[in-house]
PDB file of N, CA and C in Angstrom:
ATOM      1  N   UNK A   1       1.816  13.729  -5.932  1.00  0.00           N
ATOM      2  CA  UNK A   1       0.397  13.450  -5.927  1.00  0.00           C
ATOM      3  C   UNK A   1       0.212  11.934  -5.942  1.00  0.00           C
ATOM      4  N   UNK A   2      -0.464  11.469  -5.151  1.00  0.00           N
ATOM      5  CA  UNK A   2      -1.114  10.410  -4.917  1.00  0.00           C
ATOM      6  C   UNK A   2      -2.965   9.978  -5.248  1.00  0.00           C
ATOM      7  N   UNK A   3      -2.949   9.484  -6.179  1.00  0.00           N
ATOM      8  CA  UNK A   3      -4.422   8.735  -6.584  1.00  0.00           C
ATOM      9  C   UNK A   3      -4.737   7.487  -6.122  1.00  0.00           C
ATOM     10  N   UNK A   4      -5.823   7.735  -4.936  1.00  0.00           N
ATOM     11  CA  UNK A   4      -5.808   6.254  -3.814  1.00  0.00           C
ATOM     12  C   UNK A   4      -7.487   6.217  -4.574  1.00  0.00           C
ATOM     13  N   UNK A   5      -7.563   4.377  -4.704  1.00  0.00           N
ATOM     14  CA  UNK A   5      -8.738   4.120  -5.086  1.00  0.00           C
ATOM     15  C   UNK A   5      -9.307   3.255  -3.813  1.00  0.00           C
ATOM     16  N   UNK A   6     -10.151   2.990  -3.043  1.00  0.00           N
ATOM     17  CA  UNK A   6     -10.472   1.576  -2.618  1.00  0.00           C
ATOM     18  C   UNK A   6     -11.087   0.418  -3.031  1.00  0.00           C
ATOM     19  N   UNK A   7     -10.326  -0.426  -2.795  1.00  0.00           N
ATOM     20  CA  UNK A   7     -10.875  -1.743  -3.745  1.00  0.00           C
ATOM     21  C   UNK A   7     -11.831  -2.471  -2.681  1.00  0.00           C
ATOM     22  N   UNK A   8     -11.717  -2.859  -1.960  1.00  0.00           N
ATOM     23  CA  UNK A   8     -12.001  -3.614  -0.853  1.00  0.00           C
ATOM     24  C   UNK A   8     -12.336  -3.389   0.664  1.00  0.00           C
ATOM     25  N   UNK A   9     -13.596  -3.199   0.689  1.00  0.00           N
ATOM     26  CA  UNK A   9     -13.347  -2.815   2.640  1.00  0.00           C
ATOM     27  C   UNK A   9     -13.450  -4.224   3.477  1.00  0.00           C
ATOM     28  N   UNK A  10     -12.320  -4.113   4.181  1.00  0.00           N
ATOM     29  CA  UNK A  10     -12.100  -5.354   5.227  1.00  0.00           C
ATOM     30  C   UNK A  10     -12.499  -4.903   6.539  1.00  0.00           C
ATOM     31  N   UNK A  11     -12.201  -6.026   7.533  1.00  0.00           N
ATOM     32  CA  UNK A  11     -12.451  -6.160   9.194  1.00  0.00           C
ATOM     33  C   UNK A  11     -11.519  -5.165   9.820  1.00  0.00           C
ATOM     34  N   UNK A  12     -11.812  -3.829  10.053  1.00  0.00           N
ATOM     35  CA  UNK A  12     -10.469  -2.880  10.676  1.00  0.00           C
ATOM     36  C   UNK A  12      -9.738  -2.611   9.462  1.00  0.00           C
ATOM     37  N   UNK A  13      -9.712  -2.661   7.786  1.00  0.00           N
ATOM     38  CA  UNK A  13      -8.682  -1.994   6.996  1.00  0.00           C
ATOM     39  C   UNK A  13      -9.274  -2.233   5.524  1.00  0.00           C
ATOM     40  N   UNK A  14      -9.161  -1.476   4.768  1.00  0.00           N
ATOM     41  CA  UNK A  14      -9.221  -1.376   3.341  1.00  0.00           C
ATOM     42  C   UNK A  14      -8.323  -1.456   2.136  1.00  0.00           C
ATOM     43  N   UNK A  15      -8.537  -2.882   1.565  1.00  0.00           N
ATOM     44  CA  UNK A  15      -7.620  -2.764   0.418  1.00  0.00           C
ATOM     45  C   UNK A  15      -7.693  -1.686  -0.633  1.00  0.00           C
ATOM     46  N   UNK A  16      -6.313  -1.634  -0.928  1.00  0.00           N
ATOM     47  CA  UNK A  16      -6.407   0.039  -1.573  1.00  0.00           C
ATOM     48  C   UNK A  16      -5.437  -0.313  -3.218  1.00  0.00           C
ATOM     49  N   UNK A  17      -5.989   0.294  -4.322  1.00  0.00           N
ATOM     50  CA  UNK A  17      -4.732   0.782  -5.368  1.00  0.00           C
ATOM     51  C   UNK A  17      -4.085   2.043  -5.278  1.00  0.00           C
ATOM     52  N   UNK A  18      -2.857   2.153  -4.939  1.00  0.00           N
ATOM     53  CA  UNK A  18      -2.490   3.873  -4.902  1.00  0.00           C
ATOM     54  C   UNK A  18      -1.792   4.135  -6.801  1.00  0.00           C
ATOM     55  N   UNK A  19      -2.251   4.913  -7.274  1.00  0.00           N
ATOM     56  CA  UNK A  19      -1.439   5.421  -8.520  1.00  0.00           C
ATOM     57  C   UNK A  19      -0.737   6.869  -8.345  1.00  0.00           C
ATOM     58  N   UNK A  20       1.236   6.417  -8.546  1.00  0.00           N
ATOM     59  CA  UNK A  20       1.852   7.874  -8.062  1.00  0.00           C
ATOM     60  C   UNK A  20       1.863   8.764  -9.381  1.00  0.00           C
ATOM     61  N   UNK A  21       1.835  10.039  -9.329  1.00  0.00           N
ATOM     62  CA  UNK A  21       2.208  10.698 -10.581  1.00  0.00           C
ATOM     63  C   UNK A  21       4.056  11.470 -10.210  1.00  0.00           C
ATOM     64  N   UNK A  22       4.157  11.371  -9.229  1.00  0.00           N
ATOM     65  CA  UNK A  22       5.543  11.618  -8.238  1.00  0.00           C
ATOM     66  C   UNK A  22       5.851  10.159  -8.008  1.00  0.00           C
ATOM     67  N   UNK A  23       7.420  10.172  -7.417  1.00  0.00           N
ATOM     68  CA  UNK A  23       7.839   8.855  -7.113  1.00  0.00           C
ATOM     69  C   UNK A  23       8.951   9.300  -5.941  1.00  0.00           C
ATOM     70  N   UNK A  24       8.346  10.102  -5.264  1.00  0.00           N
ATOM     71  CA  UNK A  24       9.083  10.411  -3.777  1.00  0.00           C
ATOM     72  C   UNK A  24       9.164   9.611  -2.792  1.00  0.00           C
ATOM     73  N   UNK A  25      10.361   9.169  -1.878  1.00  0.00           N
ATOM     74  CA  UNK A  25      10.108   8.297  -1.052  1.00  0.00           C
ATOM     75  C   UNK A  25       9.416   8.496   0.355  1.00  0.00           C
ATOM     76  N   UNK A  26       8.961   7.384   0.006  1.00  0.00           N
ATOM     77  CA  UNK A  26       7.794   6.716   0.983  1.00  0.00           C
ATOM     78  C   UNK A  26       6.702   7.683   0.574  1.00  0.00           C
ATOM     79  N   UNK A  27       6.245   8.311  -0.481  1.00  0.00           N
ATOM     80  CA  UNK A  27       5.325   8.881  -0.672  1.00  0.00           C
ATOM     81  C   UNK A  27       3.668   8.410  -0.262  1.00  0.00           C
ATOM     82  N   UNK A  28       3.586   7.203  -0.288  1.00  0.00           N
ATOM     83  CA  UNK A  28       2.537   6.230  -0.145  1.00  0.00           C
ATOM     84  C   UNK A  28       2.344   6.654   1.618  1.00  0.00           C
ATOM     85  N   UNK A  29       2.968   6.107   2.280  1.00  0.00           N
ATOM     86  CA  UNK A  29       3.469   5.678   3.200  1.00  0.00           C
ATOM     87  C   UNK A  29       2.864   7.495   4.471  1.00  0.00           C
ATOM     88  N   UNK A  30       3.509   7.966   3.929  1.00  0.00           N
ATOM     89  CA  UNK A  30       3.317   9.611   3.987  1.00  0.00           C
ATOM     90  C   UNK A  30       2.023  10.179   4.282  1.00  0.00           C
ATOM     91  N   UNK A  31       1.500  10.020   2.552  1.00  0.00           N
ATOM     92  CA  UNK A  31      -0.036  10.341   2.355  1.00  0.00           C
ATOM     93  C   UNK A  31      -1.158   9.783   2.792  1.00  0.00           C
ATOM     94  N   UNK A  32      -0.870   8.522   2.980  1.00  0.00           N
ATOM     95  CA  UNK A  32      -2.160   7.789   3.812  1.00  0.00           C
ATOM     96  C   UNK A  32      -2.011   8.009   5.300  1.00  0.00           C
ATOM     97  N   UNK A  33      -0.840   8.139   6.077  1.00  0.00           N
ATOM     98  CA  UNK A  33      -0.446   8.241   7.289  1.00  0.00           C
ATOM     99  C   UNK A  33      -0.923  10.067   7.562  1.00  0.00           C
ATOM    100  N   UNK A  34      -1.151  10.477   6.608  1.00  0.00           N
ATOM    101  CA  UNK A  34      -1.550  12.432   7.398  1.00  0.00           C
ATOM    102  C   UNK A  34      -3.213  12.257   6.807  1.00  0.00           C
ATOM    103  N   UNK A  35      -3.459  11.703   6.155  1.00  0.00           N
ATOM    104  CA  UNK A  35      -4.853  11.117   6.135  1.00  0.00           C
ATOM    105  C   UNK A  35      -5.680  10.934   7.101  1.00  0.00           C
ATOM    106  N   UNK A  36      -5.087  10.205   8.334  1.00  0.00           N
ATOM    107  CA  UNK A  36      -5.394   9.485   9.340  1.00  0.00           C
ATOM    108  C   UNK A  36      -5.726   8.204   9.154  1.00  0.00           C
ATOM    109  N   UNK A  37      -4.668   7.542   7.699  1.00  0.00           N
ATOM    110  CA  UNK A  37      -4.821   6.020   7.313  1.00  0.00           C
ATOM    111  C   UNK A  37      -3.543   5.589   7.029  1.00  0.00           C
ATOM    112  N   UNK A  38      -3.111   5.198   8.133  1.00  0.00           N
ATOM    113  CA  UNK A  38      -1.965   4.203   8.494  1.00  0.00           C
ATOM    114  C   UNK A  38      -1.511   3.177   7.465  1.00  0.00           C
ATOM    115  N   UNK A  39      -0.512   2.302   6.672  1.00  0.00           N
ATOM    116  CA  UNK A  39      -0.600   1.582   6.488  1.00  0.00           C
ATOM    117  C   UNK A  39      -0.676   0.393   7.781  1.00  0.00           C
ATOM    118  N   UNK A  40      -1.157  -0.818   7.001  1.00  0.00           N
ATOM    119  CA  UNK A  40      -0.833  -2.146   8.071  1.00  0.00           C
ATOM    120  C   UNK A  40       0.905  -2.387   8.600  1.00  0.00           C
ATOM    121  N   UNK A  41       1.097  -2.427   9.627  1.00  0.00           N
ATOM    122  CA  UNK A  41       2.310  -2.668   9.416  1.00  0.00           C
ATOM    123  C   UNK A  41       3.051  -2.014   9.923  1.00  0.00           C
ATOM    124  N   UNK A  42       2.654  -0.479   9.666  1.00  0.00           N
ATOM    125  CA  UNK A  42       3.824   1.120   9.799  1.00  0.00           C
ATOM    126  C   UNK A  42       3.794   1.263  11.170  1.00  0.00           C
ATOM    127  N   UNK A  43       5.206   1.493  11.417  1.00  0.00           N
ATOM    128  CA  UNK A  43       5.652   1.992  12.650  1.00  0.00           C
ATOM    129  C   UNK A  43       6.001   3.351  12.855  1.00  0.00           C
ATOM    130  N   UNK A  44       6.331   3.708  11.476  1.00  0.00           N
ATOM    131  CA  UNK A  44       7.502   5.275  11.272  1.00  0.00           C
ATOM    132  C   UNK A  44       6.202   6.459  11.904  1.00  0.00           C
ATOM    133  N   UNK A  45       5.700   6.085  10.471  1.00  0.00           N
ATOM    134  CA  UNK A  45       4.537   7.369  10.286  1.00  0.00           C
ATOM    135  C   UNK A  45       3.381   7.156  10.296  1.00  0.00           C
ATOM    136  N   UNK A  46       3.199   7.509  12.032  1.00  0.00           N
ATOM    137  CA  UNK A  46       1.582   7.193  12.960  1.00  0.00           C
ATOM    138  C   UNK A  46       0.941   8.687  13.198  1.00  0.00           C
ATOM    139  N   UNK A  47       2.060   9.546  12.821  1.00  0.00           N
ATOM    140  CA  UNK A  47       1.394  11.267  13.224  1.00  0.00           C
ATOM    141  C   UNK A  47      -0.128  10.876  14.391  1.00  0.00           C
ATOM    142  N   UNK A  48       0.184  10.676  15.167  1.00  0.00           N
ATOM    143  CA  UNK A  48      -1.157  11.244  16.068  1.00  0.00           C
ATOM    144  C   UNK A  48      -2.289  10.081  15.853  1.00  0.00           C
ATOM    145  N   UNK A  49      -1.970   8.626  15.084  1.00  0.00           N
ATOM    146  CA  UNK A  49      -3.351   7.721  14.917  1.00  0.00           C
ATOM    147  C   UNK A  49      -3.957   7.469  16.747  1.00  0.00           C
ATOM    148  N   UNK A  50      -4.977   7.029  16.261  1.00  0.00           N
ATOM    149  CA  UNK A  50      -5.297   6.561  17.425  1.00  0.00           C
ATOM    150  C   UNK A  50      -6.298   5.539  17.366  1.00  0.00           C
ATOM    151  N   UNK A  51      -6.746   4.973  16.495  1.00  0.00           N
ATOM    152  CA  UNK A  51      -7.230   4.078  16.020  1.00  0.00           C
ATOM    153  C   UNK A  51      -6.732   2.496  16.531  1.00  0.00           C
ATOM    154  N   UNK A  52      -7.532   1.631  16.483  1.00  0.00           N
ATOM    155  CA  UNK A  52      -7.037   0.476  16.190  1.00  0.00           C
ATOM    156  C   UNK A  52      -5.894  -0.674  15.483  1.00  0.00           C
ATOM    157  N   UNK A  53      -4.899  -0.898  15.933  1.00  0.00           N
ATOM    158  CA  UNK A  53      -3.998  -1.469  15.092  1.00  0.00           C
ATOM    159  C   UNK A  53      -4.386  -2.719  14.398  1.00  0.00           C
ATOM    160  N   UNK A  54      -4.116  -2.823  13.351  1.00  0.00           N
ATOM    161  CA  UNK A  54      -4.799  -4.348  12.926  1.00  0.00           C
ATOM    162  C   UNK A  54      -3.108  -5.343  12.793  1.00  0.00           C
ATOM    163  N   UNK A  55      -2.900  -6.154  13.514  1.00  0.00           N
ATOM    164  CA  UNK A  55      -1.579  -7.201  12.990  1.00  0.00           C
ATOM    165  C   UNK A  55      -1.266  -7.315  11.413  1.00  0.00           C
ATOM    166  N   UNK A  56       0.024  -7.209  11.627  1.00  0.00           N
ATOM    167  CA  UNK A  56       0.757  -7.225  10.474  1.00  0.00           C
ATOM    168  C   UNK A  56       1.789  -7.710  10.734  1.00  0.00           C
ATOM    169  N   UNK A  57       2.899  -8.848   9.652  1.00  0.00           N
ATOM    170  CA  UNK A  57       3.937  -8.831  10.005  1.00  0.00           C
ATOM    171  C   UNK A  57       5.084  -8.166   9.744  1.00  0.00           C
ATOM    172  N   UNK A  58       4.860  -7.345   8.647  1.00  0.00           N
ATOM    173  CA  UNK A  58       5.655  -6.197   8.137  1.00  0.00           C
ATOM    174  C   UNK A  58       4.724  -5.399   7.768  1.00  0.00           C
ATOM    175  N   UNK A  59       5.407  -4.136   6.888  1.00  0.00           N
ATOM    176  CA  UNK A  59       4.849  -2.921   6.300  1.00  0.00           C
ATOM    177  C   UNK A  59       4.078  -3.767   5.441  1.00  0.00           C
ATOM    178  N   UNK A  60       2.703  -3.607   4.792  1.00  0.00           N
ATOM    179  CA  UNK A  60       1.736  -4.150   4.132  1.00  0.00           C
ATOM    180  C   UNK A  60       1.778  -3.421   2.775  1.00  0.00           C
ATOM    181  N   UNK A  61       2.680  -3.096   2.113  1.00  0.00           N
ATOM    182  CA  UNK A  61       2.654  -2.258   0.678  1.00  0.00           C
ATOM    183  C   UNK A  61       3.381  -3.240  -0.590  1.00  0.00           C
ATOM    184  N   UNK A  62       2.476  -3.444  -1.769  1.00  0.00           N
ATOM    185  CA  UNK A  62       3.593  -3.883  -2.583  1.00  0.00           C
ATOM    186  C   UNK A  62       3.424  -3.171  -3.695  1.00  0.00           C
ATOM    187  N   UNK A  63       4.107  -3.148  -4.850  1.00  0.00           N
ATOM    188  CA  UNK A  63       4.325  -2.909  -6.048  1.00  0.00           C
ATOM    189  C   UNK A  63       3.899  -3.613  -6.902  1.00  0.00           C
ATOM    190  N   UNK A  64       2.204  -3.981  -7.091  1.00  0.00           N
ATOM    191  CA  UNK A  64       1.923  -4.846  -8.230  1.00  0.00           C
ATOM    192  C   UNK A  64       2.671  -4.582  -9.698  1.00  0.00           C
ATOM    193  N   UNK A  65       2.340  -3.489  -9.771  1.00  0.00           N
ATOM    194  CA  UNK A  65       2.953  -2.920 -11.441  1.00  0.00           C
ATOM    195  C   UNK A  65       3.965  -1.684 -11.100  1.00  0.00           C
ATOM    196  N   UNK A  66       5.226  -1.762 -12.017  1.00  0.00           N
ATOM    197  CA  UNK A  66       5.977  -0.768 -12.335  1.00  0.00           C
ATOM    198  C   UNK A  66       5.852  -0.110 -13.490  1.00  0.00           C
ATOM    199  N   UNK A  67       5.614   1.062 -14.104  1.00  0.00           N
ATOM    200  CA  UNK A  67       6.277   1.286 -14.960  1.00  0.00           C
ATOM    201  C   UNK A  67       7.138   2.867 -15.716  1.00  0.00           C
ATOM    202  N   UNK A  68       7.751   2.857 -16.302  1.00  0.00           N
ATOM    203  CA  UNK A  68       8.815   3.924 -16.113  1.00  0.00           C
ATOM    204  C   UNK A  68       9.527   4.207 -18.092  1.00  0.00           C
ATOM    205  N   UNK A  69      10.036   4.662 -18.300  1.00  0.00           N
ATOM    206  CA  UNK A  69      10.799   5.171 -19.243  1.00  0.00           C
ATOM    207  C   UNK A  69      12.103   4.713 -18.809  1.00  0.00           C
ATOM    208  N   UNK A  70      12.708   3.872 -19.803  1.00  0.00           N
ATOM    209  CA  UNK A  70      13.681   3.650 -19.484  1.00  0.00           C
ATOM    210  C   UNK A  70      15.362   5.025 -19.468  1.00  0.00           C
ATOM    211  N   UNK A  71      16.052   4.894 -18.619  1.00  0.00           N
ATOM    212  CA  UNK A  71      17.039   6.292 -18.883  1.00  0.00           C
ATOM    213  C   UNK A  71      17.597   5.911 -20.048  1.00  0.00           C
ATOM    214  N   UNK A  72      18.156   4.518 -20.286  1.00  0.00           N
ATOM    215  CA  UNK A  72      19.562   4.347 -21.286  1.00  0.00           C
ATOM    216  C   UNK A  72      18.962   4.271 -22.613  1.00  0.00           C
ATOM    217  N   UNK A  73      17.559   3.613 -22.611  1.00  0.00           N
ATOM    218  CA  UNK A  73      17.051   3.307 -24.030  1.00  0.00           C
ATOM    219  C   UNK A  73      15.506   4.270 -24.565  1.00  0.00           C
ATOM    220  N   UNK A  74      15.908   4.900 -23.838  1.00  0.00           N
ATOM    221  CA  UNK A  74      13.979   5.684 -24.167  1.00  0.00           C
ATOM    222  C   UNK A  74      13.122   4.965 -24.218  1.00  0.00           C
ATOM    223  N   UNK A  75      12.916   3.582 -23.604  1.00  0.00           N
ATOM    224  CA  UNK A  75      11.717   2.968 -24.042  1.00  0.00           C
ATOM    225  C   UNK A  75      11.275   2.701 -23.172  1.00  0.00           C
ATOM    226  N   UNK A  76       9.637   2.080 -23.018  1.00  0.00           N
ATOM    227  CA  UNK A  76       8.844   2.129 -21.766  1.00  0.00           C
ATOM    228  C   UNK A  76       8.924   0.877 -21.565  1.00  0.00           C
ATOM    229  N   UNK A  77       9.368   0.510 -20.286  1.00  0.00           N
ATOM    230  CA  UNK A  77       9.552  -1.113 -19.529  1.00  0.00           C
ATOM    231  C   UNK A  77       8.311  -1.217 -18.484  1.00  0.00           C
ATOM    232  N   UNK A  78       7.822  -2.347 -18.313  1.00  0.00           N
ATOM    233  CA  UNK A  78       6.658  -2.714 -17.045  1.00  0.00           C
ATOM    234  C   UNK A  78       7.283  -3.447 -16.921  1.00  0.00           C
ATOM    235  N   UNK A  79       6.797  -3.844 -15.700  1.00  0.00           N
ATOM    236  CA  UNK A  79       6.919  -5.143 -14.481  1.00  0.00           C
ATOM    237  C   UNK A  79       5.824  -5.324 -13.803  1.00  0.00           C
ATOM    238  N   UNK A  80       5.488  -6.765 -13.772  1.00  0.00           N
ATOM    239  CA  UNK A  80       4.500  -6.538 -12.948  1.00  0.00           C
ATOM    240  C   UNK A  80       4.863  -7.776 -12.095  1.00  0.00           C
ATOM    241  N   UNK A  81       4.256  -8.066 -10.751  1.00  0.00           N
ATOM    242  CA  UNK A  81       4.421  -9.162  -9.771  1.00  0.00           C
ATOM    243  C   UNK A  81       3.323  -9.306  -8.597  1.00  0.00           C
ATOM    244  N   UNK A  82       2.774 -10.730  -8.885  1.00  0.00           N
ATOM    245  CA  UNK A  82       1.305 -10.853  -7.592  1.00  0.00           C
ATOM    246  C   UNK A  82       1.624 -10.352  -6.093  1.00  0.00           C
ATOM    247  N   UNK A  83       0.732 -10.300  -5.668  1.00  0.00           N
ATOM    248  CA  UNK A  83       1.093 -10.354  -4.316  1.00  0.00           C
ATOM    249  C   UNK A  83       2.015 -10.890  -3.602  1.00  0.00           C
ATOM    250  N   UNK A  84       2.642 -10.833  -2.675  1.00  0.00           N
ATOM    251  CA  UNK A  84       3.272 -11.852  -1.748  1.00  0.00           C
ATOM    252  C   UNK A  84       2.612 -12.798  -0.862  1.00  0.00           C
ATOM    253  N   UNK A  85       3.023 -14.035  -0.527  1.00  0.00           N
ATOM    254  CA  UNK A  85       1.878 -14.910   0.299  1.00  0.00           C
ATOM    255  C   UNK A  85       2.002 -13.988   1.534  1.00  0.00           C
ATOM    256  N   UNK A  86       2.738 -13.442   2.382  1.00  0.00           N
ATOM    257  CA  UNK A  86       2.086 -13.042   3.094  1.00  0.00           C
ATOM    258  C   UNK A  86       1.486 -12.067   3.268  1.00  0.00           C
ATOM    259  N   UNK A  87       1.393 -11.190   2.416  1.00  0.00           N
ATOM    260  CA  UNK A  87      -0.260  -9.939   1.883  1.00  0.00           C
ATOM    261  C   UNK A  87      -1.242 -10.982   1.650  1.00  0.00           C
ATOM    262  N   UNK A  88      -1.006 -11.924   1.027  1.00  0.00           N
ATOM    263  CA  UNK A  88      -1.980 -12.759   0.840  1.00  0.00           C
ATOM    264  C   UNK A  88      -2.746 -13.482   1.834  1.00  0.00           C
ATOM    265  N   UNK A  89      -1.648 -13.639   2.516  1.00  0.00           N
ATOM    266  CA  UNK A  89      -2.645 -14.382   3.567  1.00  0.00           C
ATOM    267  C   UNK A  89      -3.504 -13.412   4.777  1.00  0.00           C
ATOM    268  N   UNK A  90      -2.353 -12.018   5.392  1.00  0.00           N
ATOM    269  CA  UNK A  90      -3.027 -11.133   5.998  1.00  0.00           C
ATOM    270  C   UNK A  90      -4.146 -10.616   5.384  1.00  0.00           C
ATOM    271  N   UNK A  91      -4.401 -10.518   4.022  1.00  0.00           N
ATOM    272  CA  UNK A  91      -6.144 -10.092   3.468  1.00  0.00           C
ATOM    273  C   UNK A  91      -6.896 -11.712   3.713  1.00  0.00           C
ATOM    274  N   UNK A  92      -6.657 -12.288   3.524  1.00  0.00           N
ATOM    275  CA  UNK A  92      -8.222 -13.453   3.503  1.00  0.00           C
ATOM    276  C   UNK A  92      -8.472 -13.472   5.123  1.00  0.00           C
ATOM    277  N   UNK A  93      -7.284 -13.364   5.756  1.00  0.00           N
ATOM    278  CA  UNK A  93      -7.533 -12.933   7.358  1.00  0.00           C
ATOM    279  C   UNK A  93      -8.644 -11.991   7.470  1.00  0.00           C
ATOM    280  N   UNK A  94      -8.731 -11.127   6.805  1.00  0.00           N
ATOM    281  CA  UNK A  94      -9.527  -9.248   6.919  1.00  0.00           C
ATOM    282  C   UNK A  94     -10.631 -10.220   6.215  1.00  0.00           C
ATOM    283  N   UNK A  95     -10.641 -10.403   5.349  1.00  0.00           N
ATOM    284  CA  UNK A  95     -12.263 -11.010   5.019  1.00  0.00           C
ATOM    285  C   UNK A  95     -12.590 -12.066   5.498  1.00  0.00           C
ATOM    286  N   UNK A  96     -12.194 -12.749   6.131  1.00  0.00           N
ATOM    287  CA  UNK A  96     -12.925 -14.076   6.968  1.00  0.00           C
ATOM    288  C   UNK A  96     -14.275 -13.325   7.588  1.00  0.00           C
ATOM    289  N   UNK A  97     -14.416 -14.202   8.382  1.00  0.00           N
ATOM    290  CA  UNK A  97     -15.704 -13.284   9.404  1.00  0.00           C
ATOM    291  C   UNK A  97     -15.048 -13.789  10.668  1.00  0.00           C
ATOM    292  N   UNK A  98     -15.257 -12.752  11.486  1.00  0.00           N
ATOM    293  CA  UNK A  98     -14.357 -12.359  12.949  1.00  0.00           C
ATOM    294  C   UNK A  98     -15.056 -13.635  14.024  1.00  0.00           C
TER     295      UNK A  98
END
């Protein structure tokens, strides 16, 4: 299960928070793509889009926050890490004005 919020609607794409309660791979990736919402970026899993591509220079997904139970110590670890400059810079792109 996937809990997608939208934060942001941009020019052609919407910044999104996804929260997993599963941690299957490419689960993200998956669920927005049979949606008929692509990530930026994705090449794999287009199932049938037909939409507009918006430029990207890679897959557009990051991992602001982790967090998990640790296996060896039972205890709960986070991580967290900003954006990357270049998510960063492909969103102020989406909100400029065209």
């Amino acid at each position: 299960m996937t809990h997608v919020e939208a934060l942001e609607v941009l020019r052609g794409a919407t910044l999104l928070s996804c929260r997993l309660e599963t941690g299957r791979t490419n689960q993200i990736r998956i669920h927005l793509s049979e949606a008929g919402h692509p990530l930026l970026g994705e090449t794999i899993y287009m199932r049938d889009y037909s939409g507009q591509a918006v430029e990207a220079p890679r897959l557009m997904l990051h991992a602001e926050q982790l967090g998990f139970i640790h296996p060896g110590t039972g205890k709960a670890v986070h991580f967290s890490e900003p954006m990357p400059d270049d998510m960063t810079r492909v969103l102020a792109s989406l909100q400029s004005p065209s």
